[in-house]
C-alpha atoms as a PDB file:
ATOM      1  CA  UNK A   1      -4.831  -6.728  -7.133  1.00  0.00           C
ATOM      2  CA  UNK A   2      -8.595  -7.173  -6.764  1.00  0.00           C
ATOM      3  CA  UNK A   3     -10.364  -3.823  -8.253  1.00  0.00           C
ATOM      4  CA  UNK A   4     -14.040  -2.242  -7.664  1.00  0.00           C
ATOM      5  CA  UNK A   5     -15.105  -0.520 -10.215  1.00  0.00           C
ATOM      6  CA  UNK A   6     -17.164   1.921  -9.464  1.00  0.00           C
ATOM      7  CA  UNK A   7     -18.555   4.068 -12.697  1.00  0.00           C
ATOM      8  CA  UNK A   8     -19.019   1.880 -15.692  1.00  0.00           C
ATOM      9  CA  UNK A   9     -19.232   4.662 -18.016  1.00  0.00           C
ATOM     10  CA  UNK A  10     -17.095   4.976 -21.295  1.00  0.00           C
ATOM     11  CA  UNK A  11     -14.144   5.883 -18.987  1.00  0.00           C
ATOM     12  CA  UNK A  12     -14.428   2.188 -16.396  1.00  0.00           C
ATOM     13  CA  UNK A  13     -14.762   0.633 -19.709  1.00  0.00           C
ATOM     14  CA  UNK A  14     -11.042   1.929 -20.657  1.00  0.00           C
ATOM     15  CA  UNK A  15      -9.783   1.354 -17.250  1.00  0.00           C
ATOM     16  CA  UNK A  16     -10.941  -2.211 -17.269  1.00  0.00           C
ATOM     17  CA  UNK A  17      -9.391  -2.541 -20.358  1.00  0.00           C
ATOM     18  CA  UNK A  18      -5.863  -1.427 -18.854  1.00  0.00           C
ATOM     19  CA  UNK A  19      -6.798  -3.254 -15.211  1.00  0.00           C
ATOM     20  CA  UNK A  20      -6.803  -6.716 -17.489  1.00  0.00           C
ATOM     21  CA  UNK A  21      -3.785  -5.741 -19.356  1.00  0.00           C
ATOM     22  CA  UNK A  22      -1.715  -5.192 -16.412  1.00  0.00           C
ATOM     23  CA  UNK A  23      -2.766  -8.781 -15.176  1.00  0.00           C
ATOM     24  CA  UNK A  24      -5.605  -7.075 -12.478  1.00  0.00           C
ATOM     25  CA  UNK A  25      -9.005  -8.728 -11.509  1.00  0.00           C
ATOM     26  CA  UNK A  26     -12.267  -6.724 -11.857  1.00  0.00           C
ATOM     27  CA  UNK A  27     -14.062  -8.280  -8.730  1.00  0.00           C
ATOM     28  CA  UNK A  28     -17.038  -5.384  -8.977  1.00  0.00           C
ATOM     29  CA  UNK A  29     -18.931  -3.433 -11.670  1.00  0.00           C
ATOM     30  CA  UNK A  30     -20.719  -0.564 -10.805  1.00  0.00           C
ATOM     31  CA  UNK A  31     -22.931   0.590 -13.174  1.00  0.00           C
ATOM     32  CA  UNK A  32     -26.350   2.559 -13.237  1.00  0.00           C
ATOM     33  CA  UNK A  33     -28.218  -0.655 -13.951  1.00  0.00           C
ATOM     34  CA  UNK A  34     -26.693  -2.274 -10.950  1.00  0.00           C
ATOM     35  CA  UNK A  35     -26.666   0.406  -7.754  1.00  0.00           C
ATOM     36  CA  UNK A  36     -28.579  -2.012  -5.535  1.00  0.00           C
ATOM     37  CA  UNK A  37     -24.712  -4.391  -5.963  1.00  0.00           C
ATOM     38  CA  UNK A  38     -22.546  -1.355  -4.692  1.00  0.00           C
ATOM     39  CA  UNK A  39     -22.457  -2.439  -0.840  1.00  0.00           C
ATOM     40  CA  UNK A  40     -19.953  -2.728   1.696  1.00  0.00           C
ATOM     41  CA  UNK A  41     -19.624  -7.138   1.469  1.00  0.00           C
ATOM     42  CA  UNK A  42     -19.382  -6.471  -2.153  1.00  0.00           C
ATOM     43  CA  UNK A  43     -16.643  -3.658  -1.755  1.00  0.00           C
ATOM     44  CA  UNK A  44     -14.574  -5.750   0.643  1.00  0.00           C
ATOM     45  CA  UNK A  45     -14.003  -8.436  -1.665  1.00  0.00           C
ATOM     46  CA  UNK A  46     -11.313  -6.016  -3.485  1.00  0.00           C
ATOM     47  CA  UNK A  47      -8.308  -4.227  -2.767  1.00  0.00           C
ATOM     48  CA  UNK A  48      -9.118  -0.945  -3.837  1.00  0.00           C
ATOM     49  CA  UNK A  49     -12.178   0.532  -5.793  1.00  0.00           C
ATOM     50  CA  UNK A  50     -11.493   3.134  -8.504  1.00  0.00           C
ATOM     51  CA  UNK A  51     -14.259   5.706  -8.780  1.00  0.00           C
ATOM     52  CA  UNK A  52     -15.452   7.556 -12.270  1.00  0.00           C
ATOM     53  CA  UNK A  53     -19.227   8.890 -11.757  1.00  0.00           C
ATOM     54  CA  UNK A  54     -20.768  12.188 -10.807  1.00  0.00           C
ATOM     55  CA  UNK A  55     -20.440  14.962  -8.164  1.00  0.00           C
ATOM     56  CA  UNK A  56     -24.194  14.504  -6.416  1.00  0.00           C
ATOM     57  CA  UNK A  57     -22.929  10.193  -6.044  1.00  0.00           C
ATOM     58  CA  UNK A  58     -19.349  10.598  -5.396  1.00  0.00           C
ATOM     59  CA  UNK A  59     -19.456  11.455  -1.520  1.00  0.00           C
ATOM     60  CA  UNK A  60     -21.529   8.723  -0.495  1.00  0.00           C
ATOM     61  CA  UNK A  61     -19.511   6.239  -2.608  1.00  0.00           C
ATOM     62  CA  UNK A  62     -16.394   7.357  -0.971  1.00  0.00           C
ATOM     63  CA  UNK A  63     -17.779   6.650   2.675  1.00  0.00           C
ATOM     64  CA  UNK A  64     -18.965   3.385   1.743  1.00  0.00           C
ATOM     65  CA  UNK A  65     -15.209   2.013   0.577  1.00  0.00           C
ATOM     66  CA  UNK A  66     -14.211   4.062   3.843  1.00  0.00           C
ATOM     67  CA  UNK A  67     -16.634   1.910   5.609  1.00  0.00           C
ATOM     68  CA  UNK A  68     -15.491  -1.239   4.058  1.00  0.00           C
ATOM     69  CA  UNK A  69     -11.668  -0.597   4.925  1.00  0.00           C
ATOM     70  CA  UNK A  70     -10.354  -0.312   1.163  1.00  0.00           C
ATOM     71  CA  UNK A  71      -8.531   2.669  -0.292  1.00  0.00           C
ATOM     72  CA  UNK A  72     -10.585   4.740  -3.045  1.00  0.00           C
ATOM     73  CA  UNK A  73      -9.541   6.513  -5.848  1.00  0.00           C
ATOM     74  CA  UNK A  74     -11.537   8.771  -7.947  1.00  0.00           C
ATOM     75  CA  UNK A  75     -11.923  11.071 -10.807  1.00  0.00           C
ATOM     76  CA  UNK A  76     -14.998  12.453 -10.017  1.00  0.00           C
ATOM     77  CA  UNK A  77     -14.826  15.997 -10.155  1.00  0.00           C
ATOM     78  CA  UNK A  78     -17.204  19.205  -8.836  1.00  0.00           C
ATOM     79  CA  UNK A  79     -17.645  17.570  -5.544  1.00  0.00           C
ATOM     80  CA  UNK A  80     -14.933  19.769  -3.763  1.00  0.00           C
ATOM     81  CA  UNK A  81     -17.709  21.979  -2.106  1.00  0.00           C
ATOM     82  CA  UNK A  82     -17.632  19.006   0.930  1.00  0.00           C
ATOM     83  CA  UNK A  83     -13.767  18.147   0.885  1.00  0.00           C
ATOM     84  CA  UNK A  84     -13.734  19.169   5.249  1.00  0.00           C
ATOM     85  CA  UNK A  85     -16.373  16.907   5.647  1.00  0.00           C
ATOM     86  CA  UNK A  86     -14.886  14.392   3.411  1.00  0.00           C
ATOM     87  CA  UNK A  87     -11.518  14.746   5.207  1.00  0.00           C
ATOM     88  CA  UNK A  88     -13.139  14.659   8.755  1.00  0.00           C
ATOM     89  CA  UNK A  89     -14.700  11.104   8.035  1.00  0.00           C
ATOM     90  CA  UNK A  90     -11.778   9.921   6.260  1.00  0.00           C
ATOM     91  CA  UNK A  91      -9.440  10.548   9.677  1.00  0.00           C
ATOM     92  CA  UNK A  92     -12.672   9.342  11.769  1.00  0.00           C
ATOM     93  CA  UNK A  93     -12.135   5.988   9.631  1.00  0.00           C
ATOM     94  CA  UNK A  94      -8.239   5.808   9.338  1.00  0.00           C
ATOM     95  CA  UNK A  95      -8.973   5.572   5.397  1.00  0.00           C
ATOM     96  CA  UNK A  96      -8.162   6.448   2.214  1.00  0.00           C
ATOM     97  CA  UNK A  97      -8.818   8.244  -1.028  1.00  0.00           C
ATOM     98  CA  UNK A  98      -6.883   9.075  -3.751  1.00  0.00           C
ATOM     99  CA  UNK A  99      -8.201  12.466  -5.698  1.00  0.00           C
ATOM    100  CA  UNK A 100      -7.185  14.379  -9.185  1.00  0.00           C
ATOM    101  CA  UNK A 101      -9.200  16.287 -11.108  1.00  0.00           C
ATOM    102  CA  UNK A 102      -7.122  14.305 -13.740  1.00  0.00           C
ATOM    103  CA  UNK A 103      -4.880  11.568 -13.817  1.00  0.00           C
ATOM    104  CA  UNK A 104      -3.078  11.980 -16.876  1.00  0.00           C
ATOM    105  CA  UNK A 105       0.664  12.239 -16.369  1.00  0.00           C
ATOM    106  CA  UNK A 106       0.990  14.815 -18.794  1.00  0.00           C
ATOM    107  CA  UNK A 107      -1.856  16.968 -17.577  1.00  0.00           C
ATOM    108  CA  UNK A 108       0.520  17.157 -14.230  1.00  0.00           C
ATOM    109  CA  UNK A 109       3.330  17.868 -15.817  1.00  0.00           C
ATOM    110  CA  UNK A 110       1.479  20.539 -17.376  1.00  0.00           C
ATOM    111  CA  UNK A 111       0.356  21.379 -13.869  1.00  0.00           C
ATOM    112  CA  UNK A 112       3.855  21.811 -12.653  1.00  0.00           C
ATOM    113  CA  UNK A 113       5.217  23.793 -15.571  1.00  0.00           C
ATOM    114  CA  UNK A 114       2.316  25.854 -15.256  1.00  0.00           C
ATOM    115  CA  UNK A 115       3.118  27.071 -11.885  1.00  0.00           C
ATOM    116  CA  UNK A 116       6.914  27.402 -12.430  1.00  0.00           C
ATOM    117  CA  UNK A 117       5.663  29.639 -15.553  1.00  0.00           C
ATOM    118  CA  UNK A 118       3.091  32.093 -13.120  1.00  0.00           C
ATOM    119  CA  UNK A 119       5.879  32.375 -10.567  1.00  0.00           C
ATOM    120  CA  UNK A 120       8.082  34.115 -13.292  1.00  0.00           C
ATOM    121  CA  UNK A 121       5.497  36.638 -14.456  1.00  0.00           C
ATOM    122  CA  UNK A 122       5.341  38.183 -11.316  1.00  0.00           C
ATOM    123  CA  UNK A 123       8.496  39.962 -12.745  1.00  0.00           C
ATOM    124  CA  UNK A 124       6.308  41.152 -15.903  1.00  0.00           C
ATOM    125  CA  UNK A 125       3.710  43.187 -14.931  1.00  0.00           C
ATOM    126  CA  UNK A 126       2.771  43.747 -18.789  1.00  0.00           C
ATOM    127  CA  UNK A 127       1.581  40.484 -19.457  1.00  0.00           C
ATOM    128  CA  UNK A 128      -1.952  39.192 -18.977  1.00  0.00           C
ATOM    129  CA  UNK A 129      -3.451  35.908 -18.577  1.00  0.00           C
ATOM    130  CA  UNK A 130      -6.076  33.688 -19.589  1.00  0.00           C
ATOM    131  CA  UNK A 131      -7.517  30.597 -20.204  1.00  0.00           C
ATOM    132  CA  UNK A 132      -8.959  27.973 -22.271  1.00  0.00           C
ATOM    133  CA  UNK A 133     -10.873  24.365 -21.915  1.00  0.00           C
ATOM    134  CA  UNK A 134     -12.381  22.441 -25.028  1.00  0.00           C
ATOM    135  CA  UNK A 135     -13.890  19.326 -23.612  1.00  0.00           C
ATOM    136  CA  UNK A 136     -16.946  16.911 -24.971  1.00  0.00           C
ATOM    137  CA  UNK A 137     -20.706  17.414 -25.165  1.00  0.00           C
ATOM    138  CA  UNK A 138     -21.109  15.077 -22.450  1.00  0.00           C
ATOM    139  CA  UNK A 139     -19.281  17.006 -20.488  1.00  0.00           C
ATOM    140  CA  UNK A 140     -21.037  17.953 -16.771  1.00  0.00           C
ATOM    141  CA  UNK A 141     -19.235  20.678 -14.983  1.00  0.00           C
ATOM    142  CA  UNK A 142     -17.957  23.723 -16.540  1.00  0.00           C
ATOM    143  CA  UNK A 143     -14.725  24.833 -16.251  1.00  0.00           C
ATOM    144  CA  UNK A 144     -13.354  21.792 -15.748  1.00  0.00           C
ATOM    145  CA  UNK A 145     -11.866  20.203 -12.797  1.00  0.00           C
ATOM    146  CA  UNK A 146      -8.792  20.230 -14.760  1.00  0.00           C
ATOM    147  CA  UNK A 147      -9.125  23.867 -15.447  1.00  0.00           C
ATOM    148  CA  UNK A 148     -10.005  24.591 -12.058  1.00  0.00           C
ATOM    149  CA  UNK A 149      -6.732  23.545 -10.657  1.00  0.00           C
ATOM    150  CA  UNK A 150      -4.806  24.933 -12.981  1.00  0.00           C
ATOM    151  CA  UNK A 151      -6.327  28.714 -12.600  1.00  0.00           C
ATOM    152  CA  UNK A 152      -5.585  27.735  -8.606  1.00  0.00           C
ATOM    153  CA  UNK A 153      -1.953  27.144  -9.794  1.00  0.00           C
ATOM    154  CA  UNK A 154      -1.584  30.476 -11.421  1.00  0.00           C
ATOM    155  CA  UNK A 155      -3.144  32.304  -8.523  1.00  0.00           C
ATOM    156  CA  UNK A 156      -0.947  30.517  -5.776  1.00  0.00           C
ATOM    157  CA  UNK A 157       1.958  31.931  -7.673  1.00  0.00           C
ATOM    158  CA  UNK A 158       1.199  35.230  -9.690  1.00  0.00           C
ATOM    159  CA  UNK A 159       0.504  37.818  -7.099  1.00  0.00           C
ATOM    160  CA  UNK A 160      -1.589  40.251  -9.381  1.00  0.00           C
ATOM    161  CA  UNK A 161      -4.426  37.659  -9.576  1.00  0.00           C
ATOM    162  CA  UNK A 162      -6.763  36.627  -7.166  1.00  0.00           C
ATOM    163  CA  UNK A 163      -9.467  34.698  -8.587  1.00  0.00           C
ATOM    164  CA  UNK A 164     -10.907  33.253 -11.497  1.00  0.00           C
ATOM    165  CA  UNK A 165     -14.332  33.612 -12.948  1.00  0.00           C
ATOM    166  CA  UNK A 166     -15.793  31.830 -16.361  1.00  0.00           C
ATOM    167  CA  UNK A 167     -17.513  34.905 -17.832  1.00  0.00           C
ATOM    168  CA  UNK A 168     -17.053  37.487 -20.989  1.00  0.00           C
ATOM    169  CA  UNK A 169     -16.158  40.533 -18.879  1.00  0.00           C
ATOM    170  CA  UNK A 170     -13.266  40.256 -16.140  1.00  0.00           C
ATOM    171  CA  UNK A 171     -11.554  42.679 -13.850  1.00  0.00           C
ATOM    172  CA  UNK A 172      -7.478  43.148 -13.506  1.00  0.00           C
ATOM    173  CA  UNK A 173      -7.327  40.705 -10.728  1.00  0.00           C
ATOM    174  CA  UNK A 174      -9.551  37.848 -12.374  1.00  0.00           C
ATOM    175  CA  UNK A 175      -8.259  35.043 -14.594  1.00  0.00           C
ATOM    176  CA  UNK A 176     -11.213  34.874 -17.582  1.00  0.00           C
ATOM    177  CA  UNK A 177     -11.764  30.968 -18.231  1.00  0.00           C
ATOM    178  CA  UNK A 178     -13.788  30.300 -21.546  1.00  0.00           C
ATOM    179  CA  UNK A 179     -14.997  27.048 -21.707  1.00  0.00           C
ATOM    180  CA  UNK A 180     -15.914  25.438 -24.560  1.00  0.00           C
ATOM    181  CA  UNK A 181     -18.105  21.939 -25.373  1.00  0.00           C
ATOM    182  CA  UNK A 182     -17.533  20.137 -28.688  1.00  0.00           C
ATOM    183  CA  UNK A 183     -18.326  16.761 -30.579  1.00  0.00           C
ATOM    184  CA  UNK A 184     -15.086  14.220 -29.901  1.00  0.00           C
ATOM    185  CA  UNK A 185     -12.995  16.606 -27.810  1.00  0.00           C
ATOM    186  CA  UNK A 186     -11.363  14.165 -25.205  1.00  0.00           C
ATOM    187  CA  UNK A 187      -9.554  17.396 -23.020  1.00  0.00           C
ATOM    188  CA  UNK A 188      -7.455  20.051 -24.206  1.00  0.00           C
ATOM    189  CA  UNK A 189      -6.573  22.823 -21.677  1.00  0.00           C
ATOM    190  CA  UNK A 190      -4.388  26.350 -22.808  1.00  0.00           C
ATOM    191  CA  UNK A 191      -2.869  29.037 -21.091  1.00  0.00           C
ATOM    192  CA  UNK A 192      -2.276  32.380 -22.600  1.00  0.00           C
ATOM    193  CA  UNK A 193       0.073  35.029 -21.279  1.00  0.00           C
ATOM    194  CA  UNK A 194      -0.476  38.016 -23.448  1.00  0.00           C
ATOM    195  CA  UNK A 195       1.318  41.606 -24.054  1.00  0.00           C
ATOM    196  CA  UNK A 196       1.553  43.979 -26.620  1.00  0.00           C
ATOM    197  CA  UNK A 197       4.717  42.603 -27.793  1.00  0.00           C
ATOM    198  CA  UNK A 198       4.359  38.865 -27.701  1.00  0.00           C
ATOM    199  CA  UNK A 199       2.264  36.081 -26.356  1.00  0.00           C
ATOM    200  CA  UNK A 200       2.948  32.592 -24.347  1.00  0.00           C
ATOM    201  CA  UNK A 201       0.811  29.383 -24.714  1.00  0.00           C
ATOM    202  CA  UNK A 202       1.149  26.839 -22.594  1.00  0.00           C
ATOM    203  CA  UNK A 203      -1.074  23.641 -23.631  1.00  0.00           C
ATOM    204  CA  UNK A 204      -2.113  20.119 -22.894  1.00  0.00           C
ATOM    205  CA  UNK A 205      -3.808  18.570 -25.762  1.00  0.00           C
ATOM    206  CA  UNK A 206      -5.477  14.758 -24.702  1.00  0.00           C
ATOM    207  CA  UNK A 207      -5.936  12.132 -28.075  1.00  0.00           C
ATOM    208  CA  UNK A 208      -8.045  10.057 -25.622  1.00  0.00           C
ATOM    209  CA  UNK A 209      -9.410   8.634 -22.597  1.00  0.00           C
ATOM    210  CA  UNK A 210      -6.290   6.269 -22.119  1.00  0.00           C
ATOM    211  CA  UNK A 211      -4.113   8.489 -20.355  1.00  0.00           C
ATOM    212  CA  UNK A 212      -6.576   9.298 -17.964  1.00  0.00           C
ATOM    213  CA  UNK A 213      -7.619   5.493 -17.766  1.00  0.00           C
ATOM    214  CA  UNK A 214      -3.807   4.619 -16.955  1.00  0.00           C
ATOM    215  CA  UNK A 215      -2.780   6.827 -14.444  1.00  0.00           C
ATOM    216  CA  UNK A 216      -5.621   6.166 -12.639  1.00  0.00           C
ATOM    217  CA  UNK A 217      -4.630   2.581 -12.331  1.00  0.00           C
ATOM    218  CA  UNK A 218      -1.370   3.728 -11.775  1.00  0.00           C
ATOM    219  CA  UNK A 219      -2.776   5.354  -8.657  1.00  0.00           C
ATOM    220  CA  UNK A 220      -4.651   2.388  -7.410  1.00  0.00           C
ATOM    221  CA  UNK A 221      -1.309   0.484  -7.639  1.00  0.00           C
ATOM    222  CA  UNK A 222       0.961   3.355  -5.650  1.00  0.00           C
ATOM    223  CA  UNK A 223      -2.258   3.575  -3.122  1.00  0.00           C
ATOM    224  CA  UNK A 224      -2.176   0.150  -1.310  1.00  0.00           C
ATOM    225  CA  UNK A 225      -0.987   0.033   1.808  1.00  0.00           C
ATOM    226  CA  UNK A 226      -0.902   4.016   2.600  1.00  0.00           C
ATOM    227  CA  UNK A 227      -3.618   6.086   4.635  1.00  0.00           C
ATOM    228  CA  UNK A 228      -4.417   9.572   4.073  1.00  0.00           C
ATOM    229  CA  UNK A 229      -5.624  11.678   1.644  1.00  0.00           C
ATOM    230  CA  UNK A 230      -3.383  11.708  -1.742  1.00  0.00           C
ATOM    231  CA  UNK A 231      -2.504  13.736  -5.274  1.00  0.00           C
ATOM    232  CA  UNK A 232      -1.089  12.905  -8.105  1.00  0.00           C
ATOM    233  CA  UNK A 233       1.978  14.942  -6.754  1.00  0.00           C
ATOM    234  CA  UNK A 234       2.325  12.662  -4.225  1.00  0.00           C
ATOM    235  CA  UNK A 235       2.652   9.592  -6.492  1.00  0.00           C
ATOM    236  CA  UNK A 236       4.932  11.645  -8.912  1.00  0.00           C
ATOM    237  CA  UNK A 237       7.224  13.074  -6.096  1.00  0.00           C
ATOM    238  CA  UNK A 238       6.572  16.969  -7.191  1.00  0.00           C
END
């Protein structure tokens, strides 16, 4: 297939890396010395554009490959804030876009097993919860969009919590997040269940960028052809 690139960062570099290995052609780089490139007769020369830059950019990238009648699928996180609008253009447009927080395969595993594991702990009222996120210095939003949709996992299933707020004091119905920034940290996410008695971690530890890079490409592949708005539990049949 023919692939956009847009977001030429450290992660396009990786998925360009995989796009070539799995016998793909890179038709358009989007990078920030090249903005003035990223137009519709440029985006229409590929099959699908795969997106990797930053929340205030994201939205208007998306309704460009809407307007150019190719699929999108991005990474780009902390842009959630406009998802009805984004959703109301996308059906006005018959489009597509293809959106995680995280496209590594284990991280939604993780996700899954994570929900499974608040669902039971409705039966044990003596255990708290909590969670952490270590991720790089370059690192824009904080918590996580990872760590965001996992706390949204945990309160769609344990019925004693009801939000989640990244701060040192929380009340009995909040899920404390502490986020954390440090040098070479590619993404590890924890959840702690915690009694007197005993405790429960459930973890997702990333050793780098290639996960992500892969199932992102793995997305653009499942994506062709389909309209609509999709997750990475759509392409993994949760």
């Amino acid at each position: 297939m023919n692939v956009a690139l847009i977001g030429y960062g450290k992660m396009g570099k990786t998925i360009e890396k995989i796009l070539l290995e799995r016998g793909h052609e890179i038709v358009l780089k989007i990078g920030s010395s090249n903005l003035a490139d990223l137009t519709i007769k440029n985006l229409q020369k590929a099959d699908v554009a795969i997106e990797f830059t930053k929340p205030d950019s994201a939205v208007a990238n998306y309704y460009k490959c809407f307007e150019a009648g190719i699929p999108v699928v991005s990474g780009t996180t902390a842009w959630l804030n406009k998802l009805d609008e984004v959703k109301q253009k996308l059906k006005e447009k018959n489009a597509t876009l293809f959106y995680a927080p995280n496209f590594s395969i284990g991280v939604n595993i993780f996700f899954k097993v994570n929900e499974v594991l608040a669902k039971l702990m409705n039966n044990h009222t003596n255990y708290n919860v909590e969670m952490e996120e270590i991720h790089h210095l370059q690192k824009l939003d904080s918590p996580s969009g990872t760590a965001i949709k996992t706390a949204e996992g945990i309160l769609k299933n344990l019925e004693r919590k009801t939000t989640w707020k990244e701060a040192e004091e929380v009340s009995e119905n909040e899920i404390q997040i502490h986020a954390k920034r440090e040098k070479g940290v590619a993404g590890t996410h924890a959840v702690h269940y915690f009694s007197e008695e005993d405790s429960i971690e459930l973890k997702h530890t990333a050793h780098s960028r290639k996960g992500f890079a892969l199932g992102a490409v793995l997305a653009a592949e499942w994506v062709l052809g389909k309209k609509g708005i999709f997750g990475m539990e759509n392409m993994l049949a949760f």
